[in-house]
PDB file of N, CA and C in Angstrom:
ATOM      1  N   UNK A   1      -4.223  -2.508 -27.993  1.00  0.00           N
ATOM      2  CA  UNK A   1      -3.865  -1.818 -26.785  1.00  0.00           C
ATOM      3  C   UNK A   1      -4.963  -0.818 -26.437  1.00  0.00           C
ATOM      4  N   UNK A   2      -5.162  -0.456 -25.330  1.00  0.00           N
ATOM      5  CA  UNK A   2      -6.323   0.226 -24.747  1.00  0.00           C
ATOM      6  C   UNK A   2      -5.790   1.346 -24.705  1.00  0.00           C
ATOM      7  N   UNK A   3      -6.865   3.046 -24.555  1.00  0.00           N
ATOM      8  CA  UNK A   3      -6.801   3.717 -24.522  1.00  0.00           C
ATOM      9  C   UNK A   3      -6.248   4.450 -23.262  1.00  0.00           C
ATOM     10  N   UNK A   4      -6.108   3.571 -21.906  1.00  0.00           N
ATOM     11  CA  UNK A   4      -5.480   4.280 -21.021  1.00  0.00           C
ATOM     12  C   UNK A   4      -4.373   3.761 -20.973  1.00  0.00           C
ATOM     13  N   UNK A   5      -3.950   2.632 -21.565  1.00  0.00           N
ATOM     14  CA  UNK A   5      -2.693   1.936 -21.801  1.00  0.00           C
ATOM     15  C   UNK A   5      -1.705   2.583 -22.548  1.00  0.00           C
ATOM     16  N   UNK A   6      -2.125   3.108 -23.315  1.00  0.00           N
ATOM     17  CA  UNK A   6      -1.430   4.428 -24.341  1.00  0.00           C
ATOM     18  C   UNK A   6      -0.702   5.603 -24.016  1.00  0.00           C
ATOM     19  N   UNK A   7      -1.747   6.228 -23.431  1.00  0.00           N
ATOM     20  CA  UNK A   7      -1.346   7.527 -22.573  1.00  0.00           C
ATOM     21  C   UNK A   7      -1.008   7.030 -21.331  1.00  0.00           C
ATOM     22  N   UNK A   8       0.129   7.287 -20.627  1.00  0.00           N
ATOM     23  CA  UNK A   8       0.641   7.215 -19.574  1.00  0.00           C
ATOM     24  C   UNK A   8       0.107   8.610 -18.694  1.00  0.00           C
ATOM     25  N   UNK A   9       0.769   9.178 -19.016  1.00  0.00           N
ATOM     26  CA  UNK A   9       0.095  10.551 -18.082  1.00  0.00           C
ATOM     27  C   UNK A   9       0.634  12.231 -19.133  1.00  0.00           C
ATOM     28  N   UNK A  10       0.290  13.156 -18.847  1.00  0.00           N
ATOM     29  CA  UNK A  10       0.851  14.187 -19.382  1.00  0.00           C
ATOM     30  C   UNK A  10       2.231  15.117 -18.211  1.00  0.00           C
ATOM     31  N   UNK A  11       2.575  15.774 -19.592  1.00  0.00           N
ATOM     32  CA  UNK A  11       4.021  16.368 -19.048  1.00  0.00           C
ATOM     33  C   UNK A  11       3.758  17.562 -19.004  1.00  0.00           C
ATOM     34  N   UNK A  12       3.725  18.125 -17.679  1.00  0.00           N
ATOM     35  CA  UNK A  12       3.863  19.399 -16.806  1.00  0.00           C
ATOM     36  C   UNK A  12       5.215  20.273 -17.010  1.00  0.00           C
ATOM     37  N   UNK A  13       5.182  20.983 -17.818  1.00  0.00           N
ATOM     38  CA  UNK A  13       6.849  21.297 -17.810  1.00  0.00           C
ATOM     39  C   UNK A  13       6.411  23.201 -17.858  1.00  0.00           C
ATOM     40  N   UNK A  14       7.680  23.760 -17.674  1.00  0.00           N
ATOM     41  CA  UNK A  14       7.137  24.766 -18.497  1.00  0.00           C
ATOM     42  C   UNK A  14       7.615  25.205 -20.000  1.00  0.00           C
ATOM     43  N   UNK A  15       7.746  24.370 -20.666  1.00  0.00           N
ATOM     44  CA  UNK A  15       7.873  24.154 -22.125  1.00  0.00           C
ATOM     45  C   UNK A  15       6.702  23.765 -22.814  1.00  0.00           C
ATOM     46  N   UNK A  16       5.942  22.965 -22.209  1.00  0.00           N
ATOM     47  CA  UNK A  16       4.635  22.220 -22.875  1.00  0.00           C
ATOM     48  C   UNK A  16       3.694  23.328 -22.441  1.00  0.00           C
ATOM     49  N   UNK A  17       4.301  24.146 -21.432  1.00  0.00           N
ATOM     50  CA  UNK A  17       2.774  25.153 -20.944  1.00  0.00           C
ATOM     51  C   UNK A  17       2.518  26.027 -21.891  1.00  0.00           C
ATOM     52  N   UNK A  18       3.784  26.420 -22.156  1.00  0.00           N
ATOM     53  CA  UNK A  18       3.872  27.484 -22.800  1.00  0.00           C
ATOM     54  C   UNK A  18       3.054  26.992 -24.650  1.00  0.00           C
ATOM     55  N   UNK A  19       3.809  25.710 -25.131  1.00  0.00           N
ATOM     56  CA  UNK A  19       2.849  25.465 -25.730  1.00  0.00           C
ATOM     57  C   UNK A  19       1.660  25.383 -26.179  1.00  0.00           C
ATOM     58  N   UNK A  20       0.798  24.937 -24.865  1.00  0.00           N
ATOM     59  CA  UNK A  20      -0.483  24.717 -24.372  1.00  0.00           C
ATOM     60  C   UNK A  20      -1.009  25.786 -24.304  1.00  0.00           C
ATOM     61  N   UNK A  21      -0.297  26.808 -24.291  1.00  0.00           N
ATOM     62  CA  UNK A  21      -1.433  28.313 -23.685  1.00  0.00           C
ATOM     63  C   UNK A  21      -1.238  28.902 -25.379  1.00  0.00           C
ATOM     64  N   UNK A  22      -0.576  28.828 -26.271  1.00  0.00           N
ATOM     65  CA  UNK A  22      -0.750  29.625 -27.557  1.00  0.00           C
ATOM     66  C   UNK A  22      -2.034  29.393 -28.506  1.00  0.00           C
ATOM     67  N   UNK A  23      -1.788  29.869 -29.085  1.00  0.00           N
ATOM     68  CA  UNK A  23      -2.719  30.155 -29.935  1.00  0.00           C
ATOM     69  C   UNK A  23      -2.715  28.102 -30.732  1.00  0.00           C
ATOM     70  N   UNK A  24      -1.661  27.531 -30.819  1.00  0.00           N
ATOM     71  CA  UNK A  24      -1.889  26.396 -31.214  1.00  0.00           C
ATOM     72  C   UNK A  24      -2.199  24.725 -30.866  1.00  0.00           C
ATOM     73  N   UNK A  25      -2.460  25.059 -29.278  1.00  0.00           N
ATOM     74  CA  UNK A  25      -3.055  24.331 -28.385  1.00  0.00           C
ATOM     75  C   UNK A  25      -2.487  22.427 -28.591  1.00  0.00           C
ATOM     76  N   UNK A  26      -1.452  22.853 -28.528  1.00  0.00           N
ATOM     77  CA  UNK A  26      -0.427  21.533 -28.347  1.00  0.00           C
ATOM     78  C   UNK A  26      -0.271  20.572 -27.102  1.00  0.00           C
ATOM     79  N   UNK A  27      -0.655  19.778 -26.760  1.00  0.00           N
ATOM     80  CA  UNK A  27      -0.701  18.933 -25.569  1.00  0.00           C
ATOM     81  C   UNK A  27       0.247  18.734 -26.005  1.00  0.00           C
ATOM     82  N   UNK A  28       1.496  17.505 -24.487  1.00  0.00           N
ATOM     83  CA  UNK A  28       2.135  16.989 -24.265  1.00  0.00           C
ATOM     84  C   UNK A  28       2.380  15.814 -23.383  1.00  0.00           C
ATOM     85  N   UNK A  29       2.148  14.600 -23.852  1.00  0.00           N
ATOM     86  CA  UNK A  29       1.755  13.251 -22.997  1.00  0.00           C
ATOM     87  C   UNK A  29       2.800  12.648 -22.925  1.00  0.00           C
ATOM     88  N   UNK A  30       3.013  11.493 -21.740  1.00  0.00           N
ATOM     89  CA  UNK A  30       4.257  10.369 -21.709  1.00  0.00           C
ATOM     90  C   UNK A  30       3.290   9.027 -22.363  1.00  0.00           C
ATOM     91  N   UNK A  31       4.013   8.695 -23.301  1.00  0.00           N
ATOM     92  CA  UNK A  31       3.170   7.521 -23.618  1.00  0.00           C
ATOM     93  C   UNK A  31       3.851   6.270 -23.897  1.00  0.00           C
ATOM     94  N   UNK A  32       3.197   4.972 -23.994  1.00  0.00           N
ATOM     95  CA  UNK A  32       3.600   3.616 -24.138  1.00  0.00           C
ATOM     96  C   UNK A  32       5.602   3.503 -25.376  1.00  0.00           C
ATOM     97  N   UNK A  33       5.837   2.974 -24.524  1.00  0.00           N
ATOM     98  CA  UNK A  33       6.758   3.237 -26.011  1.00  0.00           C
ATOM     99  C   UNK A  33       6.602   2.169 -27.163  1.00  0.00           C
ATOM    100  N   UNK A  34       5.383   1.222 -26.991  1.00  0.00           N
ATOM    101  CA  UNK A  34       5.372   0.444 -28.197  1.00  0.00           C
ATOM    102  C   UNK A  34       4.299   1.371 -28.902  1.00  0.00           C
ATOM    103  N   UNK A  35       3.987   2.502 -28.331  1.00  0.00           N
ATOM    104  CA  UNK A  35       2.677   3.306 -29.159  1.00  0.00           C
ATOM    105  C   UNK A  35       3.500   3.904 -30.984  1.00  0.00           C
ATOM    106  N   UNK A  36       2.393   3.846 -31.641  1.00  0.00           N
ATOM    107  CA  UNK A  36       2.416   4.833 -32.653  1.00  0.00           C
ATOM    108  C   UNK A  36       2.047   5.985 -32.892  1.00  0.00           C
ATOM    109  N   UNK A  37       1.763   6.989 -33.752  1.00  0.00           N
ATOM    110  CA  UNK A  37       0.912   7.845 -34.042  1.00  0.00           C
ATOM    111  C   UNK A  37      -0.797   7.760 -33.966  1.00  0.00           C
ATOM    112  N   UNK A  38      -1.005   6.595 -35.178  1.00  0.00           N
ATOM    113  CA  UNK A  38      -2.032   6.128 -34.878  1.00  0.00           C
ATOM    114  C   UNK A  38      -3.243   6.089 -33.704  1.00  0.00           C
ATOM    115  N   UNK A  39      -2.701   5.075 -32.850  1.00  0.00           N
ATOM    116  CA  UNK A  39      -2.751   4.599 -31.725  1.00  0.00           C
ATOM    117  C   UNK A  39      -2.863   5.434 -30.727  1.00  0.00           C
ATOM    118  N   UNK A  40      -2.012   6.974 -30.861  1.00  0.00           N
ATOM    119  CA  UNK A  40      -1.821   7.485 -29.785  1.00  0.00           C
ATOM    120  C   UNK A  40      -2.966   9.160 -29.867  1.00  0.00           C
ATOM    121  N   UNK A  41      -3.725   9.097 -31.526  1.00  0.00           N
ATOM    122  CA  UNK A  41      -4.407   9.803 -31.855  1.00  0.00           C
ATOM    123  C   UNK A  41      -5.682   9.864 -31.441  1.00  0.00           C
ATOM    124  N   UNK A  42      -6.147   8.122 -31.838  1.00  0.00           N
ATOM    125  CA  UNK A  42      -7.341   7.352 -31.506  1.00  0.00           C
ATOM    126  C   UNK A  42      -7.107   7.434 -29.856  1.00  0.00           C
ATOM    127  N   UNK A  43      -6.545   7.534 -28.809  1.00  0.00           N
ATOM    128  CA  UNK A  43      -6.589   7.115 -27.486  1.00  0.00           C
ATOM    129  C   UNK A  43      -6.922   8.660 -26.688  1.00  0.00           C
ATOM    130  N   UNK A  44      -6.401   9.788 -27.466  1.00  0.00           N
ATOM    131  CA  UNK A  44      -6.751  10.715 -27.455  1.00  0.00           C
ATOM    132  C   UNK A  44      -8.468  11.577 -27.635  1.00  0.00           C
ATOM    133  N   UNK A  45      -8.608  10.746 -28.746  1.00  0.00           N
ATOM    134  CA  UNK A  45      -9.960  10.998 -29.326  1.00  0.00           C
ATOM    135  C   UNK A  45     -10.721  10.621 -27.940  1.00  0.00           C
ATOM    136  N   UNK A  46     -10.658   9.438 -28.038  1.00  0.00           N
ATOM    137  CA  UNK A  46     -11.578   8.404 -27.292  1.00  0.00           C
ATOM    138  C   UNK A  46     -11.625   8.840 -25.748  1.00  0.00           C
ATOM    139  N   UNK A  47     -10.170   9.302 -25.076  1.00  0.00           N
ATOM    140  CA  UNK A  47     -10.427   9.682 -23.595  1.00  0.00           C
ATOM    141  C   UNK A  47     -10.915  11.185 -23.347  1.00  0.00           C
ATOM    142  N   UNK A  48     -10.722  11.735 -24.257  1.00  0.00           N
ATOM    143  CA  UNK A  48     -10.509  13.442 -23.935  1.00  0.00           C
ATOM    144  C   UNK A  48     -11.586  14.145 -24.668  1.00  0.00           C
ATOM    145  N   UNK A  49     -12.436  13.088 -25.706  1.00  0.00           N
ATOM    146  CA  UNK A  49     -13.506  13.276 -26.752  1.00  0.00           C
ATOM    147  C   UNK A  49     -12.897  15.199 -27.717  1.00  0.00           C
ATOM    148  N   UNK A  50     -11.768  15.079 -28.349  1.00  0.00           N
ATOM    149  CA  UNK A  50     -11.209  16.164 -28.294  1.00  0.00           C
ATOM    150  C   UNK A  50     -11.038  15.273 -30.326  1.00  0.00           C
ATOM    151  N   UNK A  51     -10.801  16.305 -30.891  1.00  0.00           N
ATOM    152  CA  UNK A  51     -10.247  16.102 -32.423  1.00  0.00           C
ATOM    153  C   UNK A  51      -8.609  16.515 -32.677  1.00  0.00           C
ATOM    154  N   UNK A  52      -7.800  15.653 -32.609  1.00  0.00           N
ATOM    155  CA  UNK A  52      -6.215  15.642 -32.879  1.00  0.00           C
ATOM    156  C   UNK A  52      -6.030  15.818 -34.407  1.00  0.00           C
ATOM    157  N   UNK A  53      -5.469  16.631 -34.752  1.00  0.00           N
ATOM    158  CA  UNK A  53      -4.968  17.520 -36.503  1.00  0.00           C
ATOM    159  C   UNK A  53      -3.558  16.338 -36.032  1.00  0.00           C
ATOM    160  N   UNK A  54      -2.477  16.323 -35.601  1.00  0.00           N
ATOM    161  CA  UNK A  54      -1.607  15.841 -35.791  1.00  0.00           C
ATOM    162  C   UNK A  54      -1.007  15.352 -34.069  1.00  0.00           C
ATOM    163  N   UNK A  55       0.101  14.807 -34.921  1.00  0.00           N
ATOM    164  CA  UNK A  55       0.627  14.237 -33.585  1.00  0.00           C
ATOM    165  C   UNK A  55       2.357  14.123 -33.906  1.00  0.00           C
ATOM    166  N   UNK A  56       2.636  13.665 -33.041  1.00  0.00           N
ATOM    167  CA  UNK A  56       4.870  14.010 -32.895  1.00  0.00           C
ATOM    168  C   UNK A  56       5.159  13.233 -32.267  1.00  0.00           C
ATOM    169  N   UNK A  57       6.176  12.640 -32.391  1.00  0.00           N
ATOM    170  CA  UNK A  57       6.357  11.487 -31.247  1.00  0.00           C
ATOM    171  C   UNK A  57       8.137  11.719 -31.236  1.00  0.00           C
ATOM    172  N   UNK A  58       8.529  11.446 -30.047  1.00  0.00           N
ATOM    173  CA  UNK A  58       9.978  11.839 -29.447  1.00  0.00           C
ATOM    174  C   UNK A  58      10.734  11.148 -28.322  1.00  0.00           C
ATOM    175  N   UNK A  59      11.462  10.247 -29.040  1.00  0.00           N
ATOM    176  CA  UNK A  59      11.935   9.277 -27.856  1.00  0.00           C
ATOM    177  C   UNK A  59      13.039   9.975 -27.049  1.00  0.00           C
ATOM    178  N   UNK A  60      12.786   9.657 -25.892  1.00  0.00           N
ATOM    179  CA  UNK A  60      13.777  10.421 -24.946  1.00  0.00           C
ATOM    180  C   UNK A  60      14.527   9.314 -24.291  1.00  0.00           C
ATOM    181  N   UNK A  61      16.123   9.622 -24.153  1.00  0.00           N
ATOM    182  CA  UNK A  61      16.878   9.045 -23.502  1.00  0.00           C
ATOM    183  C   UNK A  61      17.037   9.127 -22.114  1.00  0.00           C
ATOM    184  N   UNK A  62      17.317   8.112 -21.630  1.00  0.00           N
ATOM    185  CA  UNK A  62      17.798   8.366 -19.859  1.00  0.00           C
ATOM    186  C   UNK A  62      18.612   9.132 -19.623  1.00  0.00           C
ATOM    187  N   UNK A  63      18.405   9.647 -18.490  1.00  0.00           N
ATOM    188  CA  UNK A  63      19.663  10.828 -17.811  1.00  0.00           C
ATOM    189  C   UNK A  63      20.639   9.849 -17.047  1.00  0.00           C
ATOM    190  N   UNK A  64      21.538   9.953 -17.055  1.00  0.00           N
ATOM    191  CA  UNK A  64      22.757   9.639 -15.976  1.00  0.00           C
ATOM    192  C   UNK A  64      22.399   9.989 -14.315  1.00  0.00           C
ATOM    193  N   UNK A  65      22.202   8.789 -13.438  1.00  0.00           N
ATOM    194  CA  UNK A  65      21.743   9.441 -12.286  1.00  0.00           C
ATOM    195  C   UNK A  65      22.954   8.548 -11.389  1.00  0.00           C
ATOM    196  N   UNK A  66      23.491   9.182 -10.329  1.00  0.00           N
ATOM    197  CA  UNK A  66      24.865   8.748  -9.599  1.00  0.00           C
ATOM    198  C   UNK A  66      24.070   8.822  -8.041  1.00  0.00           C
ATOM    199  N   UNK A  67      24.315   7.729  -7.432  1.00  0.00           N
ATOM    200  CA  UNK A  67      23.767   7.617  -5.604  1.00  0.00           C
ATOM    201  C   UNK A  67      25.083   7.792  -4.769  1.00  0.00           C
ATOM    202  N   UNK A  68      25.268   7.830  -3.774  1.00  0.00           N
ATOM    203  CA  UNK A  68      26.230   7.583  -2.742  1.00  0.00           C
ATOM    204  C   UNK A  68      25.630   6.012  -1.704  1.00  0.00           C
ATOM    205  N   UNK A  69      26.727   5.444  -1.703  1.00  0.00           N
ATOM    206  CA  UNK A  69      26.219   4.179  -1.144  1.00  0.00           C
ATOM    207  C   UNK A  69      27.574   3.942   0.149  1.00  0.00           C
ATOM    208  N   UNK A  70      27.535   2.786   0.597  1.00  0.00           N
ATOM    209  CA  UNK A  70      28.148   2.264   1.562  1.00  0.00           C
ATOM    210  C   UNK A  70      29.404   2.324   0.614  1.00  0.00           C
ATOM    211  N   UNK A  71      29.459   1.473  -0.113  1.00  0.00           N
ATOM    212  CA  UNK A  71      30.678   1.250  -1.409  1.00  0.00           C
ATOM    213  C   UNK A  71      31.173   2.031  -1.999  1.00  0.00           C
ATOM    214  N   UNK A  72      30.765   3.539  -1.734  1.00  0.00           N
ATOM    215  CA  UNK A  72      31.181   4.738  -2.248  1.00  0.00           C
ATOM    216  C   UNK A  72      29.873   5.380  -3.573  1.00  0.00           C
ATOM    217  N   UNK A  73      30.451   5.342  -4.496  1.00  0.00           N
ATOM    218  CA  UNK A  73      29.279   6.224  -5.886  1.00  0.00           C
ATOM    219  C   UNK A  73      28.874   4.945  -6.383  1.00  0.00           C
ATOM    220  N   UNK A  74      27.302   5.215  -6.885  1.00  0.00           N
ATOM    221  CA  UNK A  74      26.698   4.016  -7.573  1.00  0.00           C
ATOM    222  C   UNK A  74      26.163   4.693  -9.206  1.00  0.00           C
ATOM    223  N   UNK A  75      26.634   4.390 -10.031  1.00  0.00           N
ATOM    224  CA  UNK A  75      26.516   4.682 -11.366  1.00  0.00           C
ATOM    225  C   UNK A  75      24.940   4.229 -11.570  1.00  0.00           C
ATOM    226  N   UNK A  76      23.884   5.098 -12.341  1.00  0.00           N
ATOM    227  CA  UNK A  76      22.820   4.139 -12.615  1.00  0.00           C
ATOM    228  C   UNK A  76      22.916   5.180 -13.547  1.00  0.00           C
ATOM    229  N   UNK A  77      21.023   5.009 -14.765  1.00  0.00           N
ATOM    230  CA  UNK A  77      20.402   5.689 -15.648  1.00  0.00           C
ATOM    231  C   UNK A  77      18.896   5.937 -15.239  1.00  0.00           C
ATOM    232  N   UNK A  78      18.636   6.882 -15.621  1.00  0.00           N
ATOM    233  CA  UNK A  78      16.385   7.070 -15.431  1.00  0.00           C
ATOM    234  C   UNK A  78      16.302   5.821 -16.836  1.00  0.00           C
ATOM    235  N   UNK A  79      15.198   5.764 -16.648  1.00  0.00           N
ATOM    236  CA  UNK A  79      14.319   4.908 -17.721  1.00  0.00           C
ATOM    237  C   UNK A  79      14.543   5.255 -19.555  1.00  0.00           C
ATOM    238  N   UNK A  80      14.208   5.143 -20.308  1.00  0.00           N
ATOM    239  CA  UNK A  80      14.090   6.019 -21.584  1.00  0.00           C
ATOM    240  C   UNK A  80      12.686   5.976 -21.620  1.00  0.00           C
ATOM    241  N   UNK A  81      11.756   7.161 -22.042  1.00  0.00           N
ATOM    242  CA  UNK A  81      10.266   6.834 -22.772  1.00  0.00           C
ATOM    243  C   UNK A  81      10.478   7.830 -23.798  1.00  0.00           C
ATOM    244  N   UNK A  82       8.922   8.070 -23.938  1.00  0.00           N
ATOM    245  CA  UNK A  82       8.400   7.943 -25.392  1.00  0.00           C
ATOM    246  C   UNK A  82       7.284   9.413 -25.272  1.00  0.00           C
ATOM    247  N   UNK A  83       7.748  10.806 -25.730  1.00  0.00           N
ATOM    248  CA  UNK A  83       7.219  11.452 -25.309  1.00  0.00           C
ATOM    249  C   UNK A  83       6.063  11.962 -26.614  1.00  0.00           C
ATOM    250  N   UNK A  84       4.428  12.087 -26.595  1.00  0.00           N
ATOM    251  CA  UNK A  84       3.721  12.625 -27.985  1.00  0.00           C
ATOM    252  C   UNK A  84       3.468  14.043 -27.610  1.00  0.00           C
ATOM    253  N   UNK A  85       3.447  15.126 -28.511  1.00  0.00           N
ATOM    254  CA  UNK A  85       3.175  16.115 -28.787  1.00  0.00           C
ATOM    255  C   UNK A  85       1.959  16.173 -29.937  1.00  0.00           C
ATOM    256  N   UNK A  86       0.680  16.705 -28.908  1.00  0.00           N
ATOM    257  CA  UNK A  86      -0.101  15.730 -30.044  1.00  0.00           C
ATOM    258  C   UNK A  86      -1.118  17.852 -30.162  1.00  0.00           C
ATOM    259  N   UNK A  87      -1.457  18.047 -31.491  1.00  0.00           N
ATOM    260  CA  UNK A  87      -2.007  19.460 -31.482  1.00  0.00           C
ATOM    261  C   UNK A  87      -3.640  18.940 -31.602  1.00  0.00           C
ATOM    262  N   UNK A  88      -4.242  19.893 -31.743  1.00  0.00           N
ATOM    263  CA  UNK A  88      -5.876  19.459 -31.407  1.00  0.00           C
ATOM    264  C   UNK A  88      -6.753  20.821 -32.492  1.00  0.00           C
ATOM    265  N   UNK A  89      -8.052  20.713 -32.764  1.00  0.00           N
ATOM    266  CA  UNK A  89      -8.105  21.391 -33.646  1.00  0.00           C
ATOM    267  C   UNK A  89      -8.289  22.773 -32.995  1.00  0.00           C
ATOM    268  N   UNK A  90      -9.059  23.750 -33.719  1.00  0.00           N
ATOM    269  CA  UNK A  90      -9.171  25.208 -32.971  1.00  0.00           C
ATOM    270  C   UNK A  90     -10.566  24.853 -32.046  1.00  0.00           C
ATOM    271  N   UNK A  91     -10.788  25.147 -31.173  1.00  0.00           N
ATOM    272  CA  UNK A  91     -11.431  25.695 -30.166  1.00  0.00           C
ATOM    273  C   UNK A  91     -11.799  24.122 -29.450  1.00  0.00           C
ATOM    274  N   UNK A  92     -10.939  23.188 -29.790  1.00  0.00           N
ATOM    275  CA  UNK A  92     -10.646  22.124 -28.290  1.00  0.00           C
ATOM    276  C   UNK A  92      -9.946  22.330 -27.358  1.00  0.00           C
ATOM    277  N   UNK A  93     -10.353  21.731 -26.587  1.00  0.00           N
ATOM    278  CA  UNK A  93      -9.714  22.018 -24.973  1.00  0.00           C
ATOM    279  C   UNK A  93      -9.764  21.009 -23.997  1.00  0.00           C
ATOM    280  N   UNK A  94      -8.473  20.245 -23.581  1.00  0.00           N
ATOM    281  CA  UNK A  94      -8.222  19.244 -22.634  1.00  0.00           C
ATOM    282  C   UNK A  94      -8.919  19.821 -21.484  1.00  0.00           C
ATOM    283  N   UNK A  95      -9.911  19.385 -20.606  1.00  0.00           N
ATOM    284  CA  UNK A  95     -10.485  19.924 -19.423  1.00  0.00           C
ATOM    285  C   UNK A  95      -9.187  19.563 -18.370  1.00  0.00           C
ATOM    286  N   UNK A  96      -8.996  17.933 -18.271  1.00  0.00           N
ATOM    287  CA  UNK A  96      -7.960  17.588 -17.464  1.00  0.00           C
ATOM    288  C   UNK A  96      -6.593  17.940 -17.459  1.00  0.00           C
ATOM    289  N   UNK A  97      -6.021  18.546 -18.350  1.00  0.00           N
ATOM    290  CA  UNK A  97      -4.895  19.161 -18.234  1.00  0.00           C
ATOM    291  C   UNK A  97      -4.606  20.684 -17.994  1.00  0.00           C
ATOM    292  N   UNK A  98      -5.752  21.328 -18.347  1.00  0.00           N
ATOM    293  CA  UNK A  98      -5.860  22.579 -17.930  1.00  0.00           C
ATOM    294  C   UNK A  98      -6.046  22.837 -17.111  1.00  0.00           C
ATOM    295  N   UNK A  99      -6.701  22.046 -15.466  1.00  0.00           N
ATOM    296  CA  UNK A  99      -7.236  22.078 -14.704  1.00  0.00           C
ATOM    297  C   UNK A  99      -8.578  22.852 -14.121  1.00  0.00           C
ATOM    298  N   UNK A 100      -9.509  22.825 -15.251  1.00  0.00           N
ATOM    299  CA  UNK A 100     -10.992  24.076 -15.058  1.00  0.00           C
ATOM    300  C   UNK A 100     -11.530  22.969 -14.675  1.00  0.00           C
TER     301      UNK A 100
END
């Protein structure tokens, strides 16, 4: 699997920011859900030219999402993915997620 195939995109939250701005410089990506650790270390390396100490991986369930239709309420779910929490060593720095 390829390196942009891996990383889907990163998660903007303000949970991951807050992460991101400490002293332990923790990214937070949506990634493939057939990804591993491995896989999701090396894809890191390779796009962001950055050194990953570790990585976390956290499957997330769908939310319950309800429409209004002609027929009255339509029951559905969001998707499930696959969220990495991946830390980086001291004095790396995602350019693209920080936005400098």
């Amino acid at each position: 699997m390829r390196a942009d195939q891996v990383i889907i995109q990163p998660v903007l939250t303000e949970k991951s920011n807050i992460a991101r701005e400490l002293a332990e410089k923790k990214y937070t990506f949506k990634v493939a859900m057939n990804a591993n650790k491995f896989q999701i270390a090396t894809a890191v390396k390779e796009l962001f030219k950055v050194t990953p100490v570790k990585v976390n991986i956290v499957s997330v369930k769908g939310k319950p999402k309800y429409t209004r239709g002609k027929g009255g309420h339509i029951a559905g779910t969001t998707g499930d993915w696959k969220k990495a929490i991946v830390t980086l060593s001291k004095g790396d720095v995602i350019q693209a997620v920080e936005g400098l």
